[in-house]
Protein backbone atom coordinates (compact mmCIF):
# COMPACT_ATOMS: atom_id res chain seq x y z
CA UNK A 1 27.13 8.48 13.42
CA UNK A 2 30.80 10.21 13.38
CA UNK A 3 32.02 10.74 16.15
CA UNK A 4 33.56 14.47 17.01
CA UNK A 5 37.16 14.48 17.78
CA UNK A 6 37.33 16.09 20.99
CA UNK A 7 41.29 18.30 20.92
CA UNK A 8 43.64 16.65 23.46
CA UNK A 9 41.31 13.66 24.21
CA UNK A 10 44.63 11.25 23.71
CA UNK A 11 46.75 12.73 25.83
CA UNK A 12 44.17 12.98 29.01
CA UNK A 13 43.24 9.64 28.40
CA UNK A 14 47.33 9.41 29.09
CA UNK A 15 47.81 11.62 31.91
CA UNK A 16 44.26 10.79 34.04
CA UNK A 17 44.69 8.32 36.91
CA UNK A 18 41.83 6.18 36.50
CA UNK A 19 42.96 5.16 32.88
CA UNK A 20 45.06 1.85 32.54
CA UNK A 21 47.36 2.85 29.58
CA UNK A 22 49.34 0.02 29.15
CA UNK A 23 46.95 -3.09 29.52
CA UNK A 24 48.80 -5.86 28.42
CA UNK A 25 51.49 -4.89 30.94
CA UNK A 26 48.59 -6.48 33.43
CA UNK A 27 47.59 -9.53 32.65
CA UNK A 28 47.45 -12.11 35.11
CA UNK A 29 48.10 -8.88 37.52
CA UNK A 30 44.72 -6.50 37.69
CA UNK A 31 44.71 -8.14 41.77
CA UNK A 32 48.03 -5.73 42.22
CA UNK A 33 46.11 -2.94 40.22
CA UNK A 34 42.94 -2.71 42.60
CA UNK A 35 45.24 -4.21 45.74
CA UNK A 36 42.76 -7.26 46.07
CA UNK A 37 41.56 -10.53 44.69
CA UNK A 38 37.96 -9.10 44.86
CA UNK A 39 36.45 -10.54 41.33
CA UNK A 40 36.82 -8.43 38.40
CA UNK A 41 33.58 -7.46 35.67
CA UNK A 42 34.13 -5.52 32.45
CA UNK A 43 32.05 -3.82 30.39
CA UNK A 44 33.03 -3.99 26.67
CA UNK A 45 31.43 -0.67 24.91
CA UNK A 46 30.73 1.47 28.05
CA UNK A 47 30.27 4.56 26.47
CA UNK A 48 29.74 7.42 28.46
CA UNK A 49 30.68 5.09 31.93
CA UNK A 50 27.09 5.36 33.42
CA UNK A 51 26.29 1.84 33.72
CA UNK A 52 29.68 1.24 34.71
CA UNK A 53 30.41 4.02 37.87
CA UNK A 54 26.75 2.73 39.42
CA UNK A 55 28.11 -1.00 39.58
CA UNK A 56 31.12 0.28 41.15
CA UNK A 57 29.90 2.32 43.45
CA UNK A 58 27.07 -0.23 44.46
CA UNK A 59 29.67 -2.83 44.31
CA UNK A 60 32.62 -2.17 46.77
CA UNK A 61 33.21 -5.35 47.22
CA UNK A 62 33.68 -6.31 43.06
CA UNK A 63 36.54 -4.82 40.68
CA UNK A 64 35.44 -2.99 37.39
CA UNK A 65 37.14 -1.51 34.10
CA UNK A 66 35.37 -0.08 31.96
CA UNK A 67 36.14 -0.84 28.45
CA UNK A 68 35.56 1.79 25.24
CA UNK A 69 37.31 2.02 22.00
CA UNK A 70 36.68 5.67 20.85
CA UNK A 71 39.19 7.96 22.75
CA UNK A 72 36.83 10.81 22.44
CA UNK A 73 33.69 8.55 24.22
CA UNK A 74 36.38 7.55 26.82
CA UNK A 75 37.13 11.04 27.73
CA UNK A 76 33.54 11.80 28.85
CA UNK A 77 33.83 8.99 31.18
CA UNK A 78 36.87 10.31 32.89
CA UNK A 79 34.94 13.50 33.55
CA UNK A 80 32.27 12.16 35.00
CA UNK A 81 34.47 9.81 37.10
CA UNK A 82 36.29 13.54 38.10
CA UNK A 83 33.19 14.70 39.15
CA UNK A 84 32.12 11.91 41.79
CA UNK A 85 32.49 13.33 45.16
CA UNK A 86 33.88 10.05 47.06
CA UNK A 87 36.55 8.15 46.18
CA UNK A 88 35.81 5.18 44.35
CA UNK A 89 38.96 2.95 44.01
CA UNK A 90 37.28 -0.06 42.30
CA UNK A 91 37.10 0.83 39.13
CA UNK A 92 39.34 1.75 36.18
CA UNK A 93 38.70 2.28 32.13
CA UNK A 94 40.56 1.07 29.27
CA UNK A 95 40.91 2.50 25.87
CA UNK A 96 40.83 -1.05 23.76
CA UNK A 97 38.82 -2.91 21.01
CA UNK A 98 37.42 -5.54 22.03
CA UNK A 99 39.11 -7.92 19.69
CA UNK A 100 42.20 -7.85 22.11
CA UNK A 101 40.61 -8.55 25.40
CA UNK A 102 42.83 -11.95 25.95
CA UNK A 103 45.78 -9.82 25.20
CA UNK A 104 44.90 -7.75 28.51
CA UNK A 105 43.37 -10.73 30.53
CA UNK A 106 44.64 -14.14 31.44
CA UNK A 107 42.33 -17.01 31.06
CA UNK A 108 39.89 -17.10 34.45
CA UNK A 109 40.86 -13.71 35.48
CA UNK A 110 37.26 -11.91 34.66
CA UNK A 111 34.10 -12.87 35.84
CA UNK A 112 31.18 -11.34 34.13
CA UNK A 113 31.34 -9.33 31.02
CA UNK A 114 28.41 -7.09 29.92
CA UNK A 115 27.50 -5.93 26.79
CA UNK A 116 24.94 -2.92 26.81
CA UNK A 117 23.34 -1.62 23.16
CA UNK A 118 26.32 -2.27 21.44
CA UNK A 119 26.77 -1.32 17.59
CA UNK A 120 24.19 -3.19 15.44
CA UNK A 121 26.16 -3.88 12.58
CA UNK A 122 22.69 -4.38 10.50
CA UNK A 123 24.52 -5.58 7.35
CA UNK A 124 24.62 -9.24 6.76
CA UNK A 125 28.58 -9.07 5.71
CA UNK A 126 29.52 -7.14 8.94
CA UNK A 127 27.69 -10.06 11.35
CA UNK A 128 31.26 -10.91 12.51
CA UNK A 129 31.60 -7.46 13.99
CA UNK A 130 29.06 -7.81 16.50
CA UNK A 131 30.08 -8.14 19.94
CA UNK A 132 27.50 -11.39 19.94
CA UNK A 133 28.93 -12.94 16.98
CA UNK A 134 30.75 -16.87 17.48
CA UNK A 135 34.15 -14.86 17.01
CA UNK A 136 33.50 -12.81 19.91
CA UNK A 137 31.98 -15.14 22.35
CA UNK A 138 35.17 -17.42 21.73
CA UNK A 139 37.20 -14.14 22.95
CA UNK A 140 34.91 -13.90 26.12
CA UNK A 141 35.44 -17.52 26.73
CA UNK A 142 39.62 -17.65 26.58
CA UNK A 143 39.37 -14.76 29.78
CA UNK A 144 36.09 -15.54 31.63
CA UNK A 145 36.48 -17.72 34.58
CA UNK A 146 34.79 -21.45 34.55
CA UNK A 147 31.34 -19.94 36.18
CA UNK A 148 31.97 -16.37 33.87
CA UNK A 149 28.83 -14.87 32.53
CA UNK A 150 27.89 -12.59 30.10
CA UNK A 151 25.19 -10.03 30.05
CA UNK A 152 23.60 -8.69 27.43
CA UNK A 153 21.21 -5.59 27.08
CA UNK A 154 19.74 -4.24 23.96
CA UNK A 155 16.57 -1.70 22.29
CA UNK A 156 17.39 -3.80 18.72
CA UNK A 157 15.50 -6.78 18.20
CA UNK A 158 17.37 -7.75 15.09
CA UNK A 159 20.01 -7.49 17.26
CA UNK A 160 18.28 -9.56 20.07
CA UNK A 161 17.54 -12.22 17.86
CA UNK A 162 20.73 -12.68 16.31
CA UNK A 163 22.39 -13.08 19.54
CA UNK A 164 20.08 -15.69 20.38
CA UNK A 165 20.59 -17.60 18.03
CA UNK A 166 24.66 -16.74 17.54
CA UNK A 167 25.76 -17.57 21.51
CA UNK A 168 24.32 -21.23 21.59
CA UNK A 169 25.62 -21.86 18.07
CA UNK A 170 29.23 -20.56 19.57
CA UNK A 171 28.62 -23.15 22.30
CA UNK A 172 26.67 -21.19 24.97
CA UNK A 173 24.21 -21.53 26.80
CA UNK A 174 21.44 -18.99 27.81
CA UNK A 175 20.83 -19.00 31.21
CA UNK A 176 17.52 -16.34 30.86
CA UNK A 177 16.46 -13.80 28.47
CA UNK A 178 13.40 -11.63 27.86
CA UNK A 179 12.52 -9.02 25.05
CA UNK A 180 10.74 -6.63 27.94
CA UNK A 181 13.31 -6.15 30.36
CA UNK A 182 11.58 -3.69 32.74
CA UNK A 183 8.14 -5.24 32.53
CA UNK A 184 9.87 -8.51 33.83
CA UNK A 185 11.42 -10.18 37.06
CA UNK A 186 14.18 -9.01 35.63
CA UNK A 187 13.52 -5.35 36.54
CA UNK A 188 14.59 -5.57 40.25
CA UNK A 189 18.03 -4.26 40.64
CA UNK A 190 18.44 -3.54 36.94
CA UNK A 191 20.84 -0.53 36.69
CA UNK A 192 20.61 1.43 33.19
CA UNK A 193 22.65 3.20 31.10
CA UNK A 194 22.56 6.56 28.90
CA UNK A 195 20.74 4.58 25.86
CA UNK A 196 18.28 2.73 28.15
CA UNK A 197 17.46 5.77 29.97
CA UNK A 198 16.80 7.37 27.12
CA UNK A 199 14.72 4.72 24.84
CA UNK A 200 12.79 3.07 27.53
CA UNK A 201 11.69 6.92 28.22
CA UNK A 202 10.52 6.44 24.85
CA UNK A 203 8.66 3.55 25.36
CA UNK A 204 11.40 1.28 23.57
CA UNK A 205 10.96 -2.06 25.03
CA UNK A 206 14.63 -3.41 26.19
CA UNK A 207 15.52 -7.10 25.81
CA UNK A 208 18.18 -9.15 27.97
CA UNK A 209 19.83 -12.03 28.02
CA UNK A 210 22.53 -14.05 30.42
CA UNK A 211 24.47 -16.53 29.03
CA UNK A 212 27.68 -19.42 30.40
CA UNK A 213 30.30 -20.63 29.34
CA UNK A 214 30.34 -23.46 27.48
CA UNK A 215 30.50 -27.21 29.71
């Protein structure tokens, strides 16, 4: 689906406080950003910034960036974040693909990543694309710390089963997964986002899956 270009989304994304515009200038450094050496998560794709904000603001004692590539998705974040009425000074978004995450973080300096309904990429020629793919996971693994997880949450079960068979052939391994996320243990403490609000509403079921670093 094309996305619609939203007029001046570039240069809010510039101007707005909660936006780190230069993230490469920070690497090694995000402790002087938030002003602590609380651990840091990211989420790679956050879209809208739902999933994201309710960490945070569950979270005080955790760091957060939020992490979209489309400048006009990114913007409807940063209005939401405008809206909150408390401060919340634990978490920050990014514009960046997510090919250039170890430009922007030093090895060890994240220490869960989560991945929630990212793009399918159904095409068998565009399997490197997906954020689940061997290419990606060896991204994940230059910047996670040695006990660094990533989360996964998804309504495709293509998807689903690509992934798990992609992350242990990229050297992972799967710490727990299920393809019924909210009829399972899982459930408790789950926090959604806009897509899983939405589909599990329509009876979608949503899979997960946790998986470390490689030994």
């Amino acid at each position: 689906m094309r996305l619609r270009h939203i007029p001046g989304a570039e240069e809010m994304i510039e101007e707005s406080p909660y936006v780190v515009t230069q993230p490469t200038e920070r690497r090694g450094s995000f402790d002087r950003l938030f002003g602590n050496t609380n651990p840091i998560e990211i989420e790679v794709g956050m879209g809208k910034g739902k999933f994201i904000t309710e960490l945070a603001l569950q979270n005080p004692d955790k760091n957060f960036i939020g992490i979209e590539r489309y400048s006009t998705v990114l913007v409807k974040a940063i209005r939401k974040r405008e809206r909150l009425e408390m401060p919340l000074e634990n978490l920050y978004f990014m514009c960046l693909d997510a090919g250039k995450l170890a430009e922007v973080f030093a090895p060890g300096e994240v220490s869960r990543i989560y991945l929630n309904f990212s793009d399918p990429w159904p095409k068998e020629r565009h399997a490197g694309r997906r954020l689940t793919s061997p290419k990606f996971m060896a991204v994940y693994n230059q910047i996670l710390m040695e006990s660094g997880i990533v989360e996964f949450k998804t309504d495709n079960r293509v998807l689903f089963e690509y992934s798990m068979e992609s992350i242990p052939q990229a050297g992972w391994r799967i710490l727990y997964s299920t393809f019924d996320l909210h009829r399972s243990e899982l459930a408790k403490g789950n926090v959604m986002t806009e897509y899983e609000t939405k589909f599990s509403a329509e009876g979608k079921p949503i899979c997960k899956l946790a998986a470390a670093r490689p030994d």
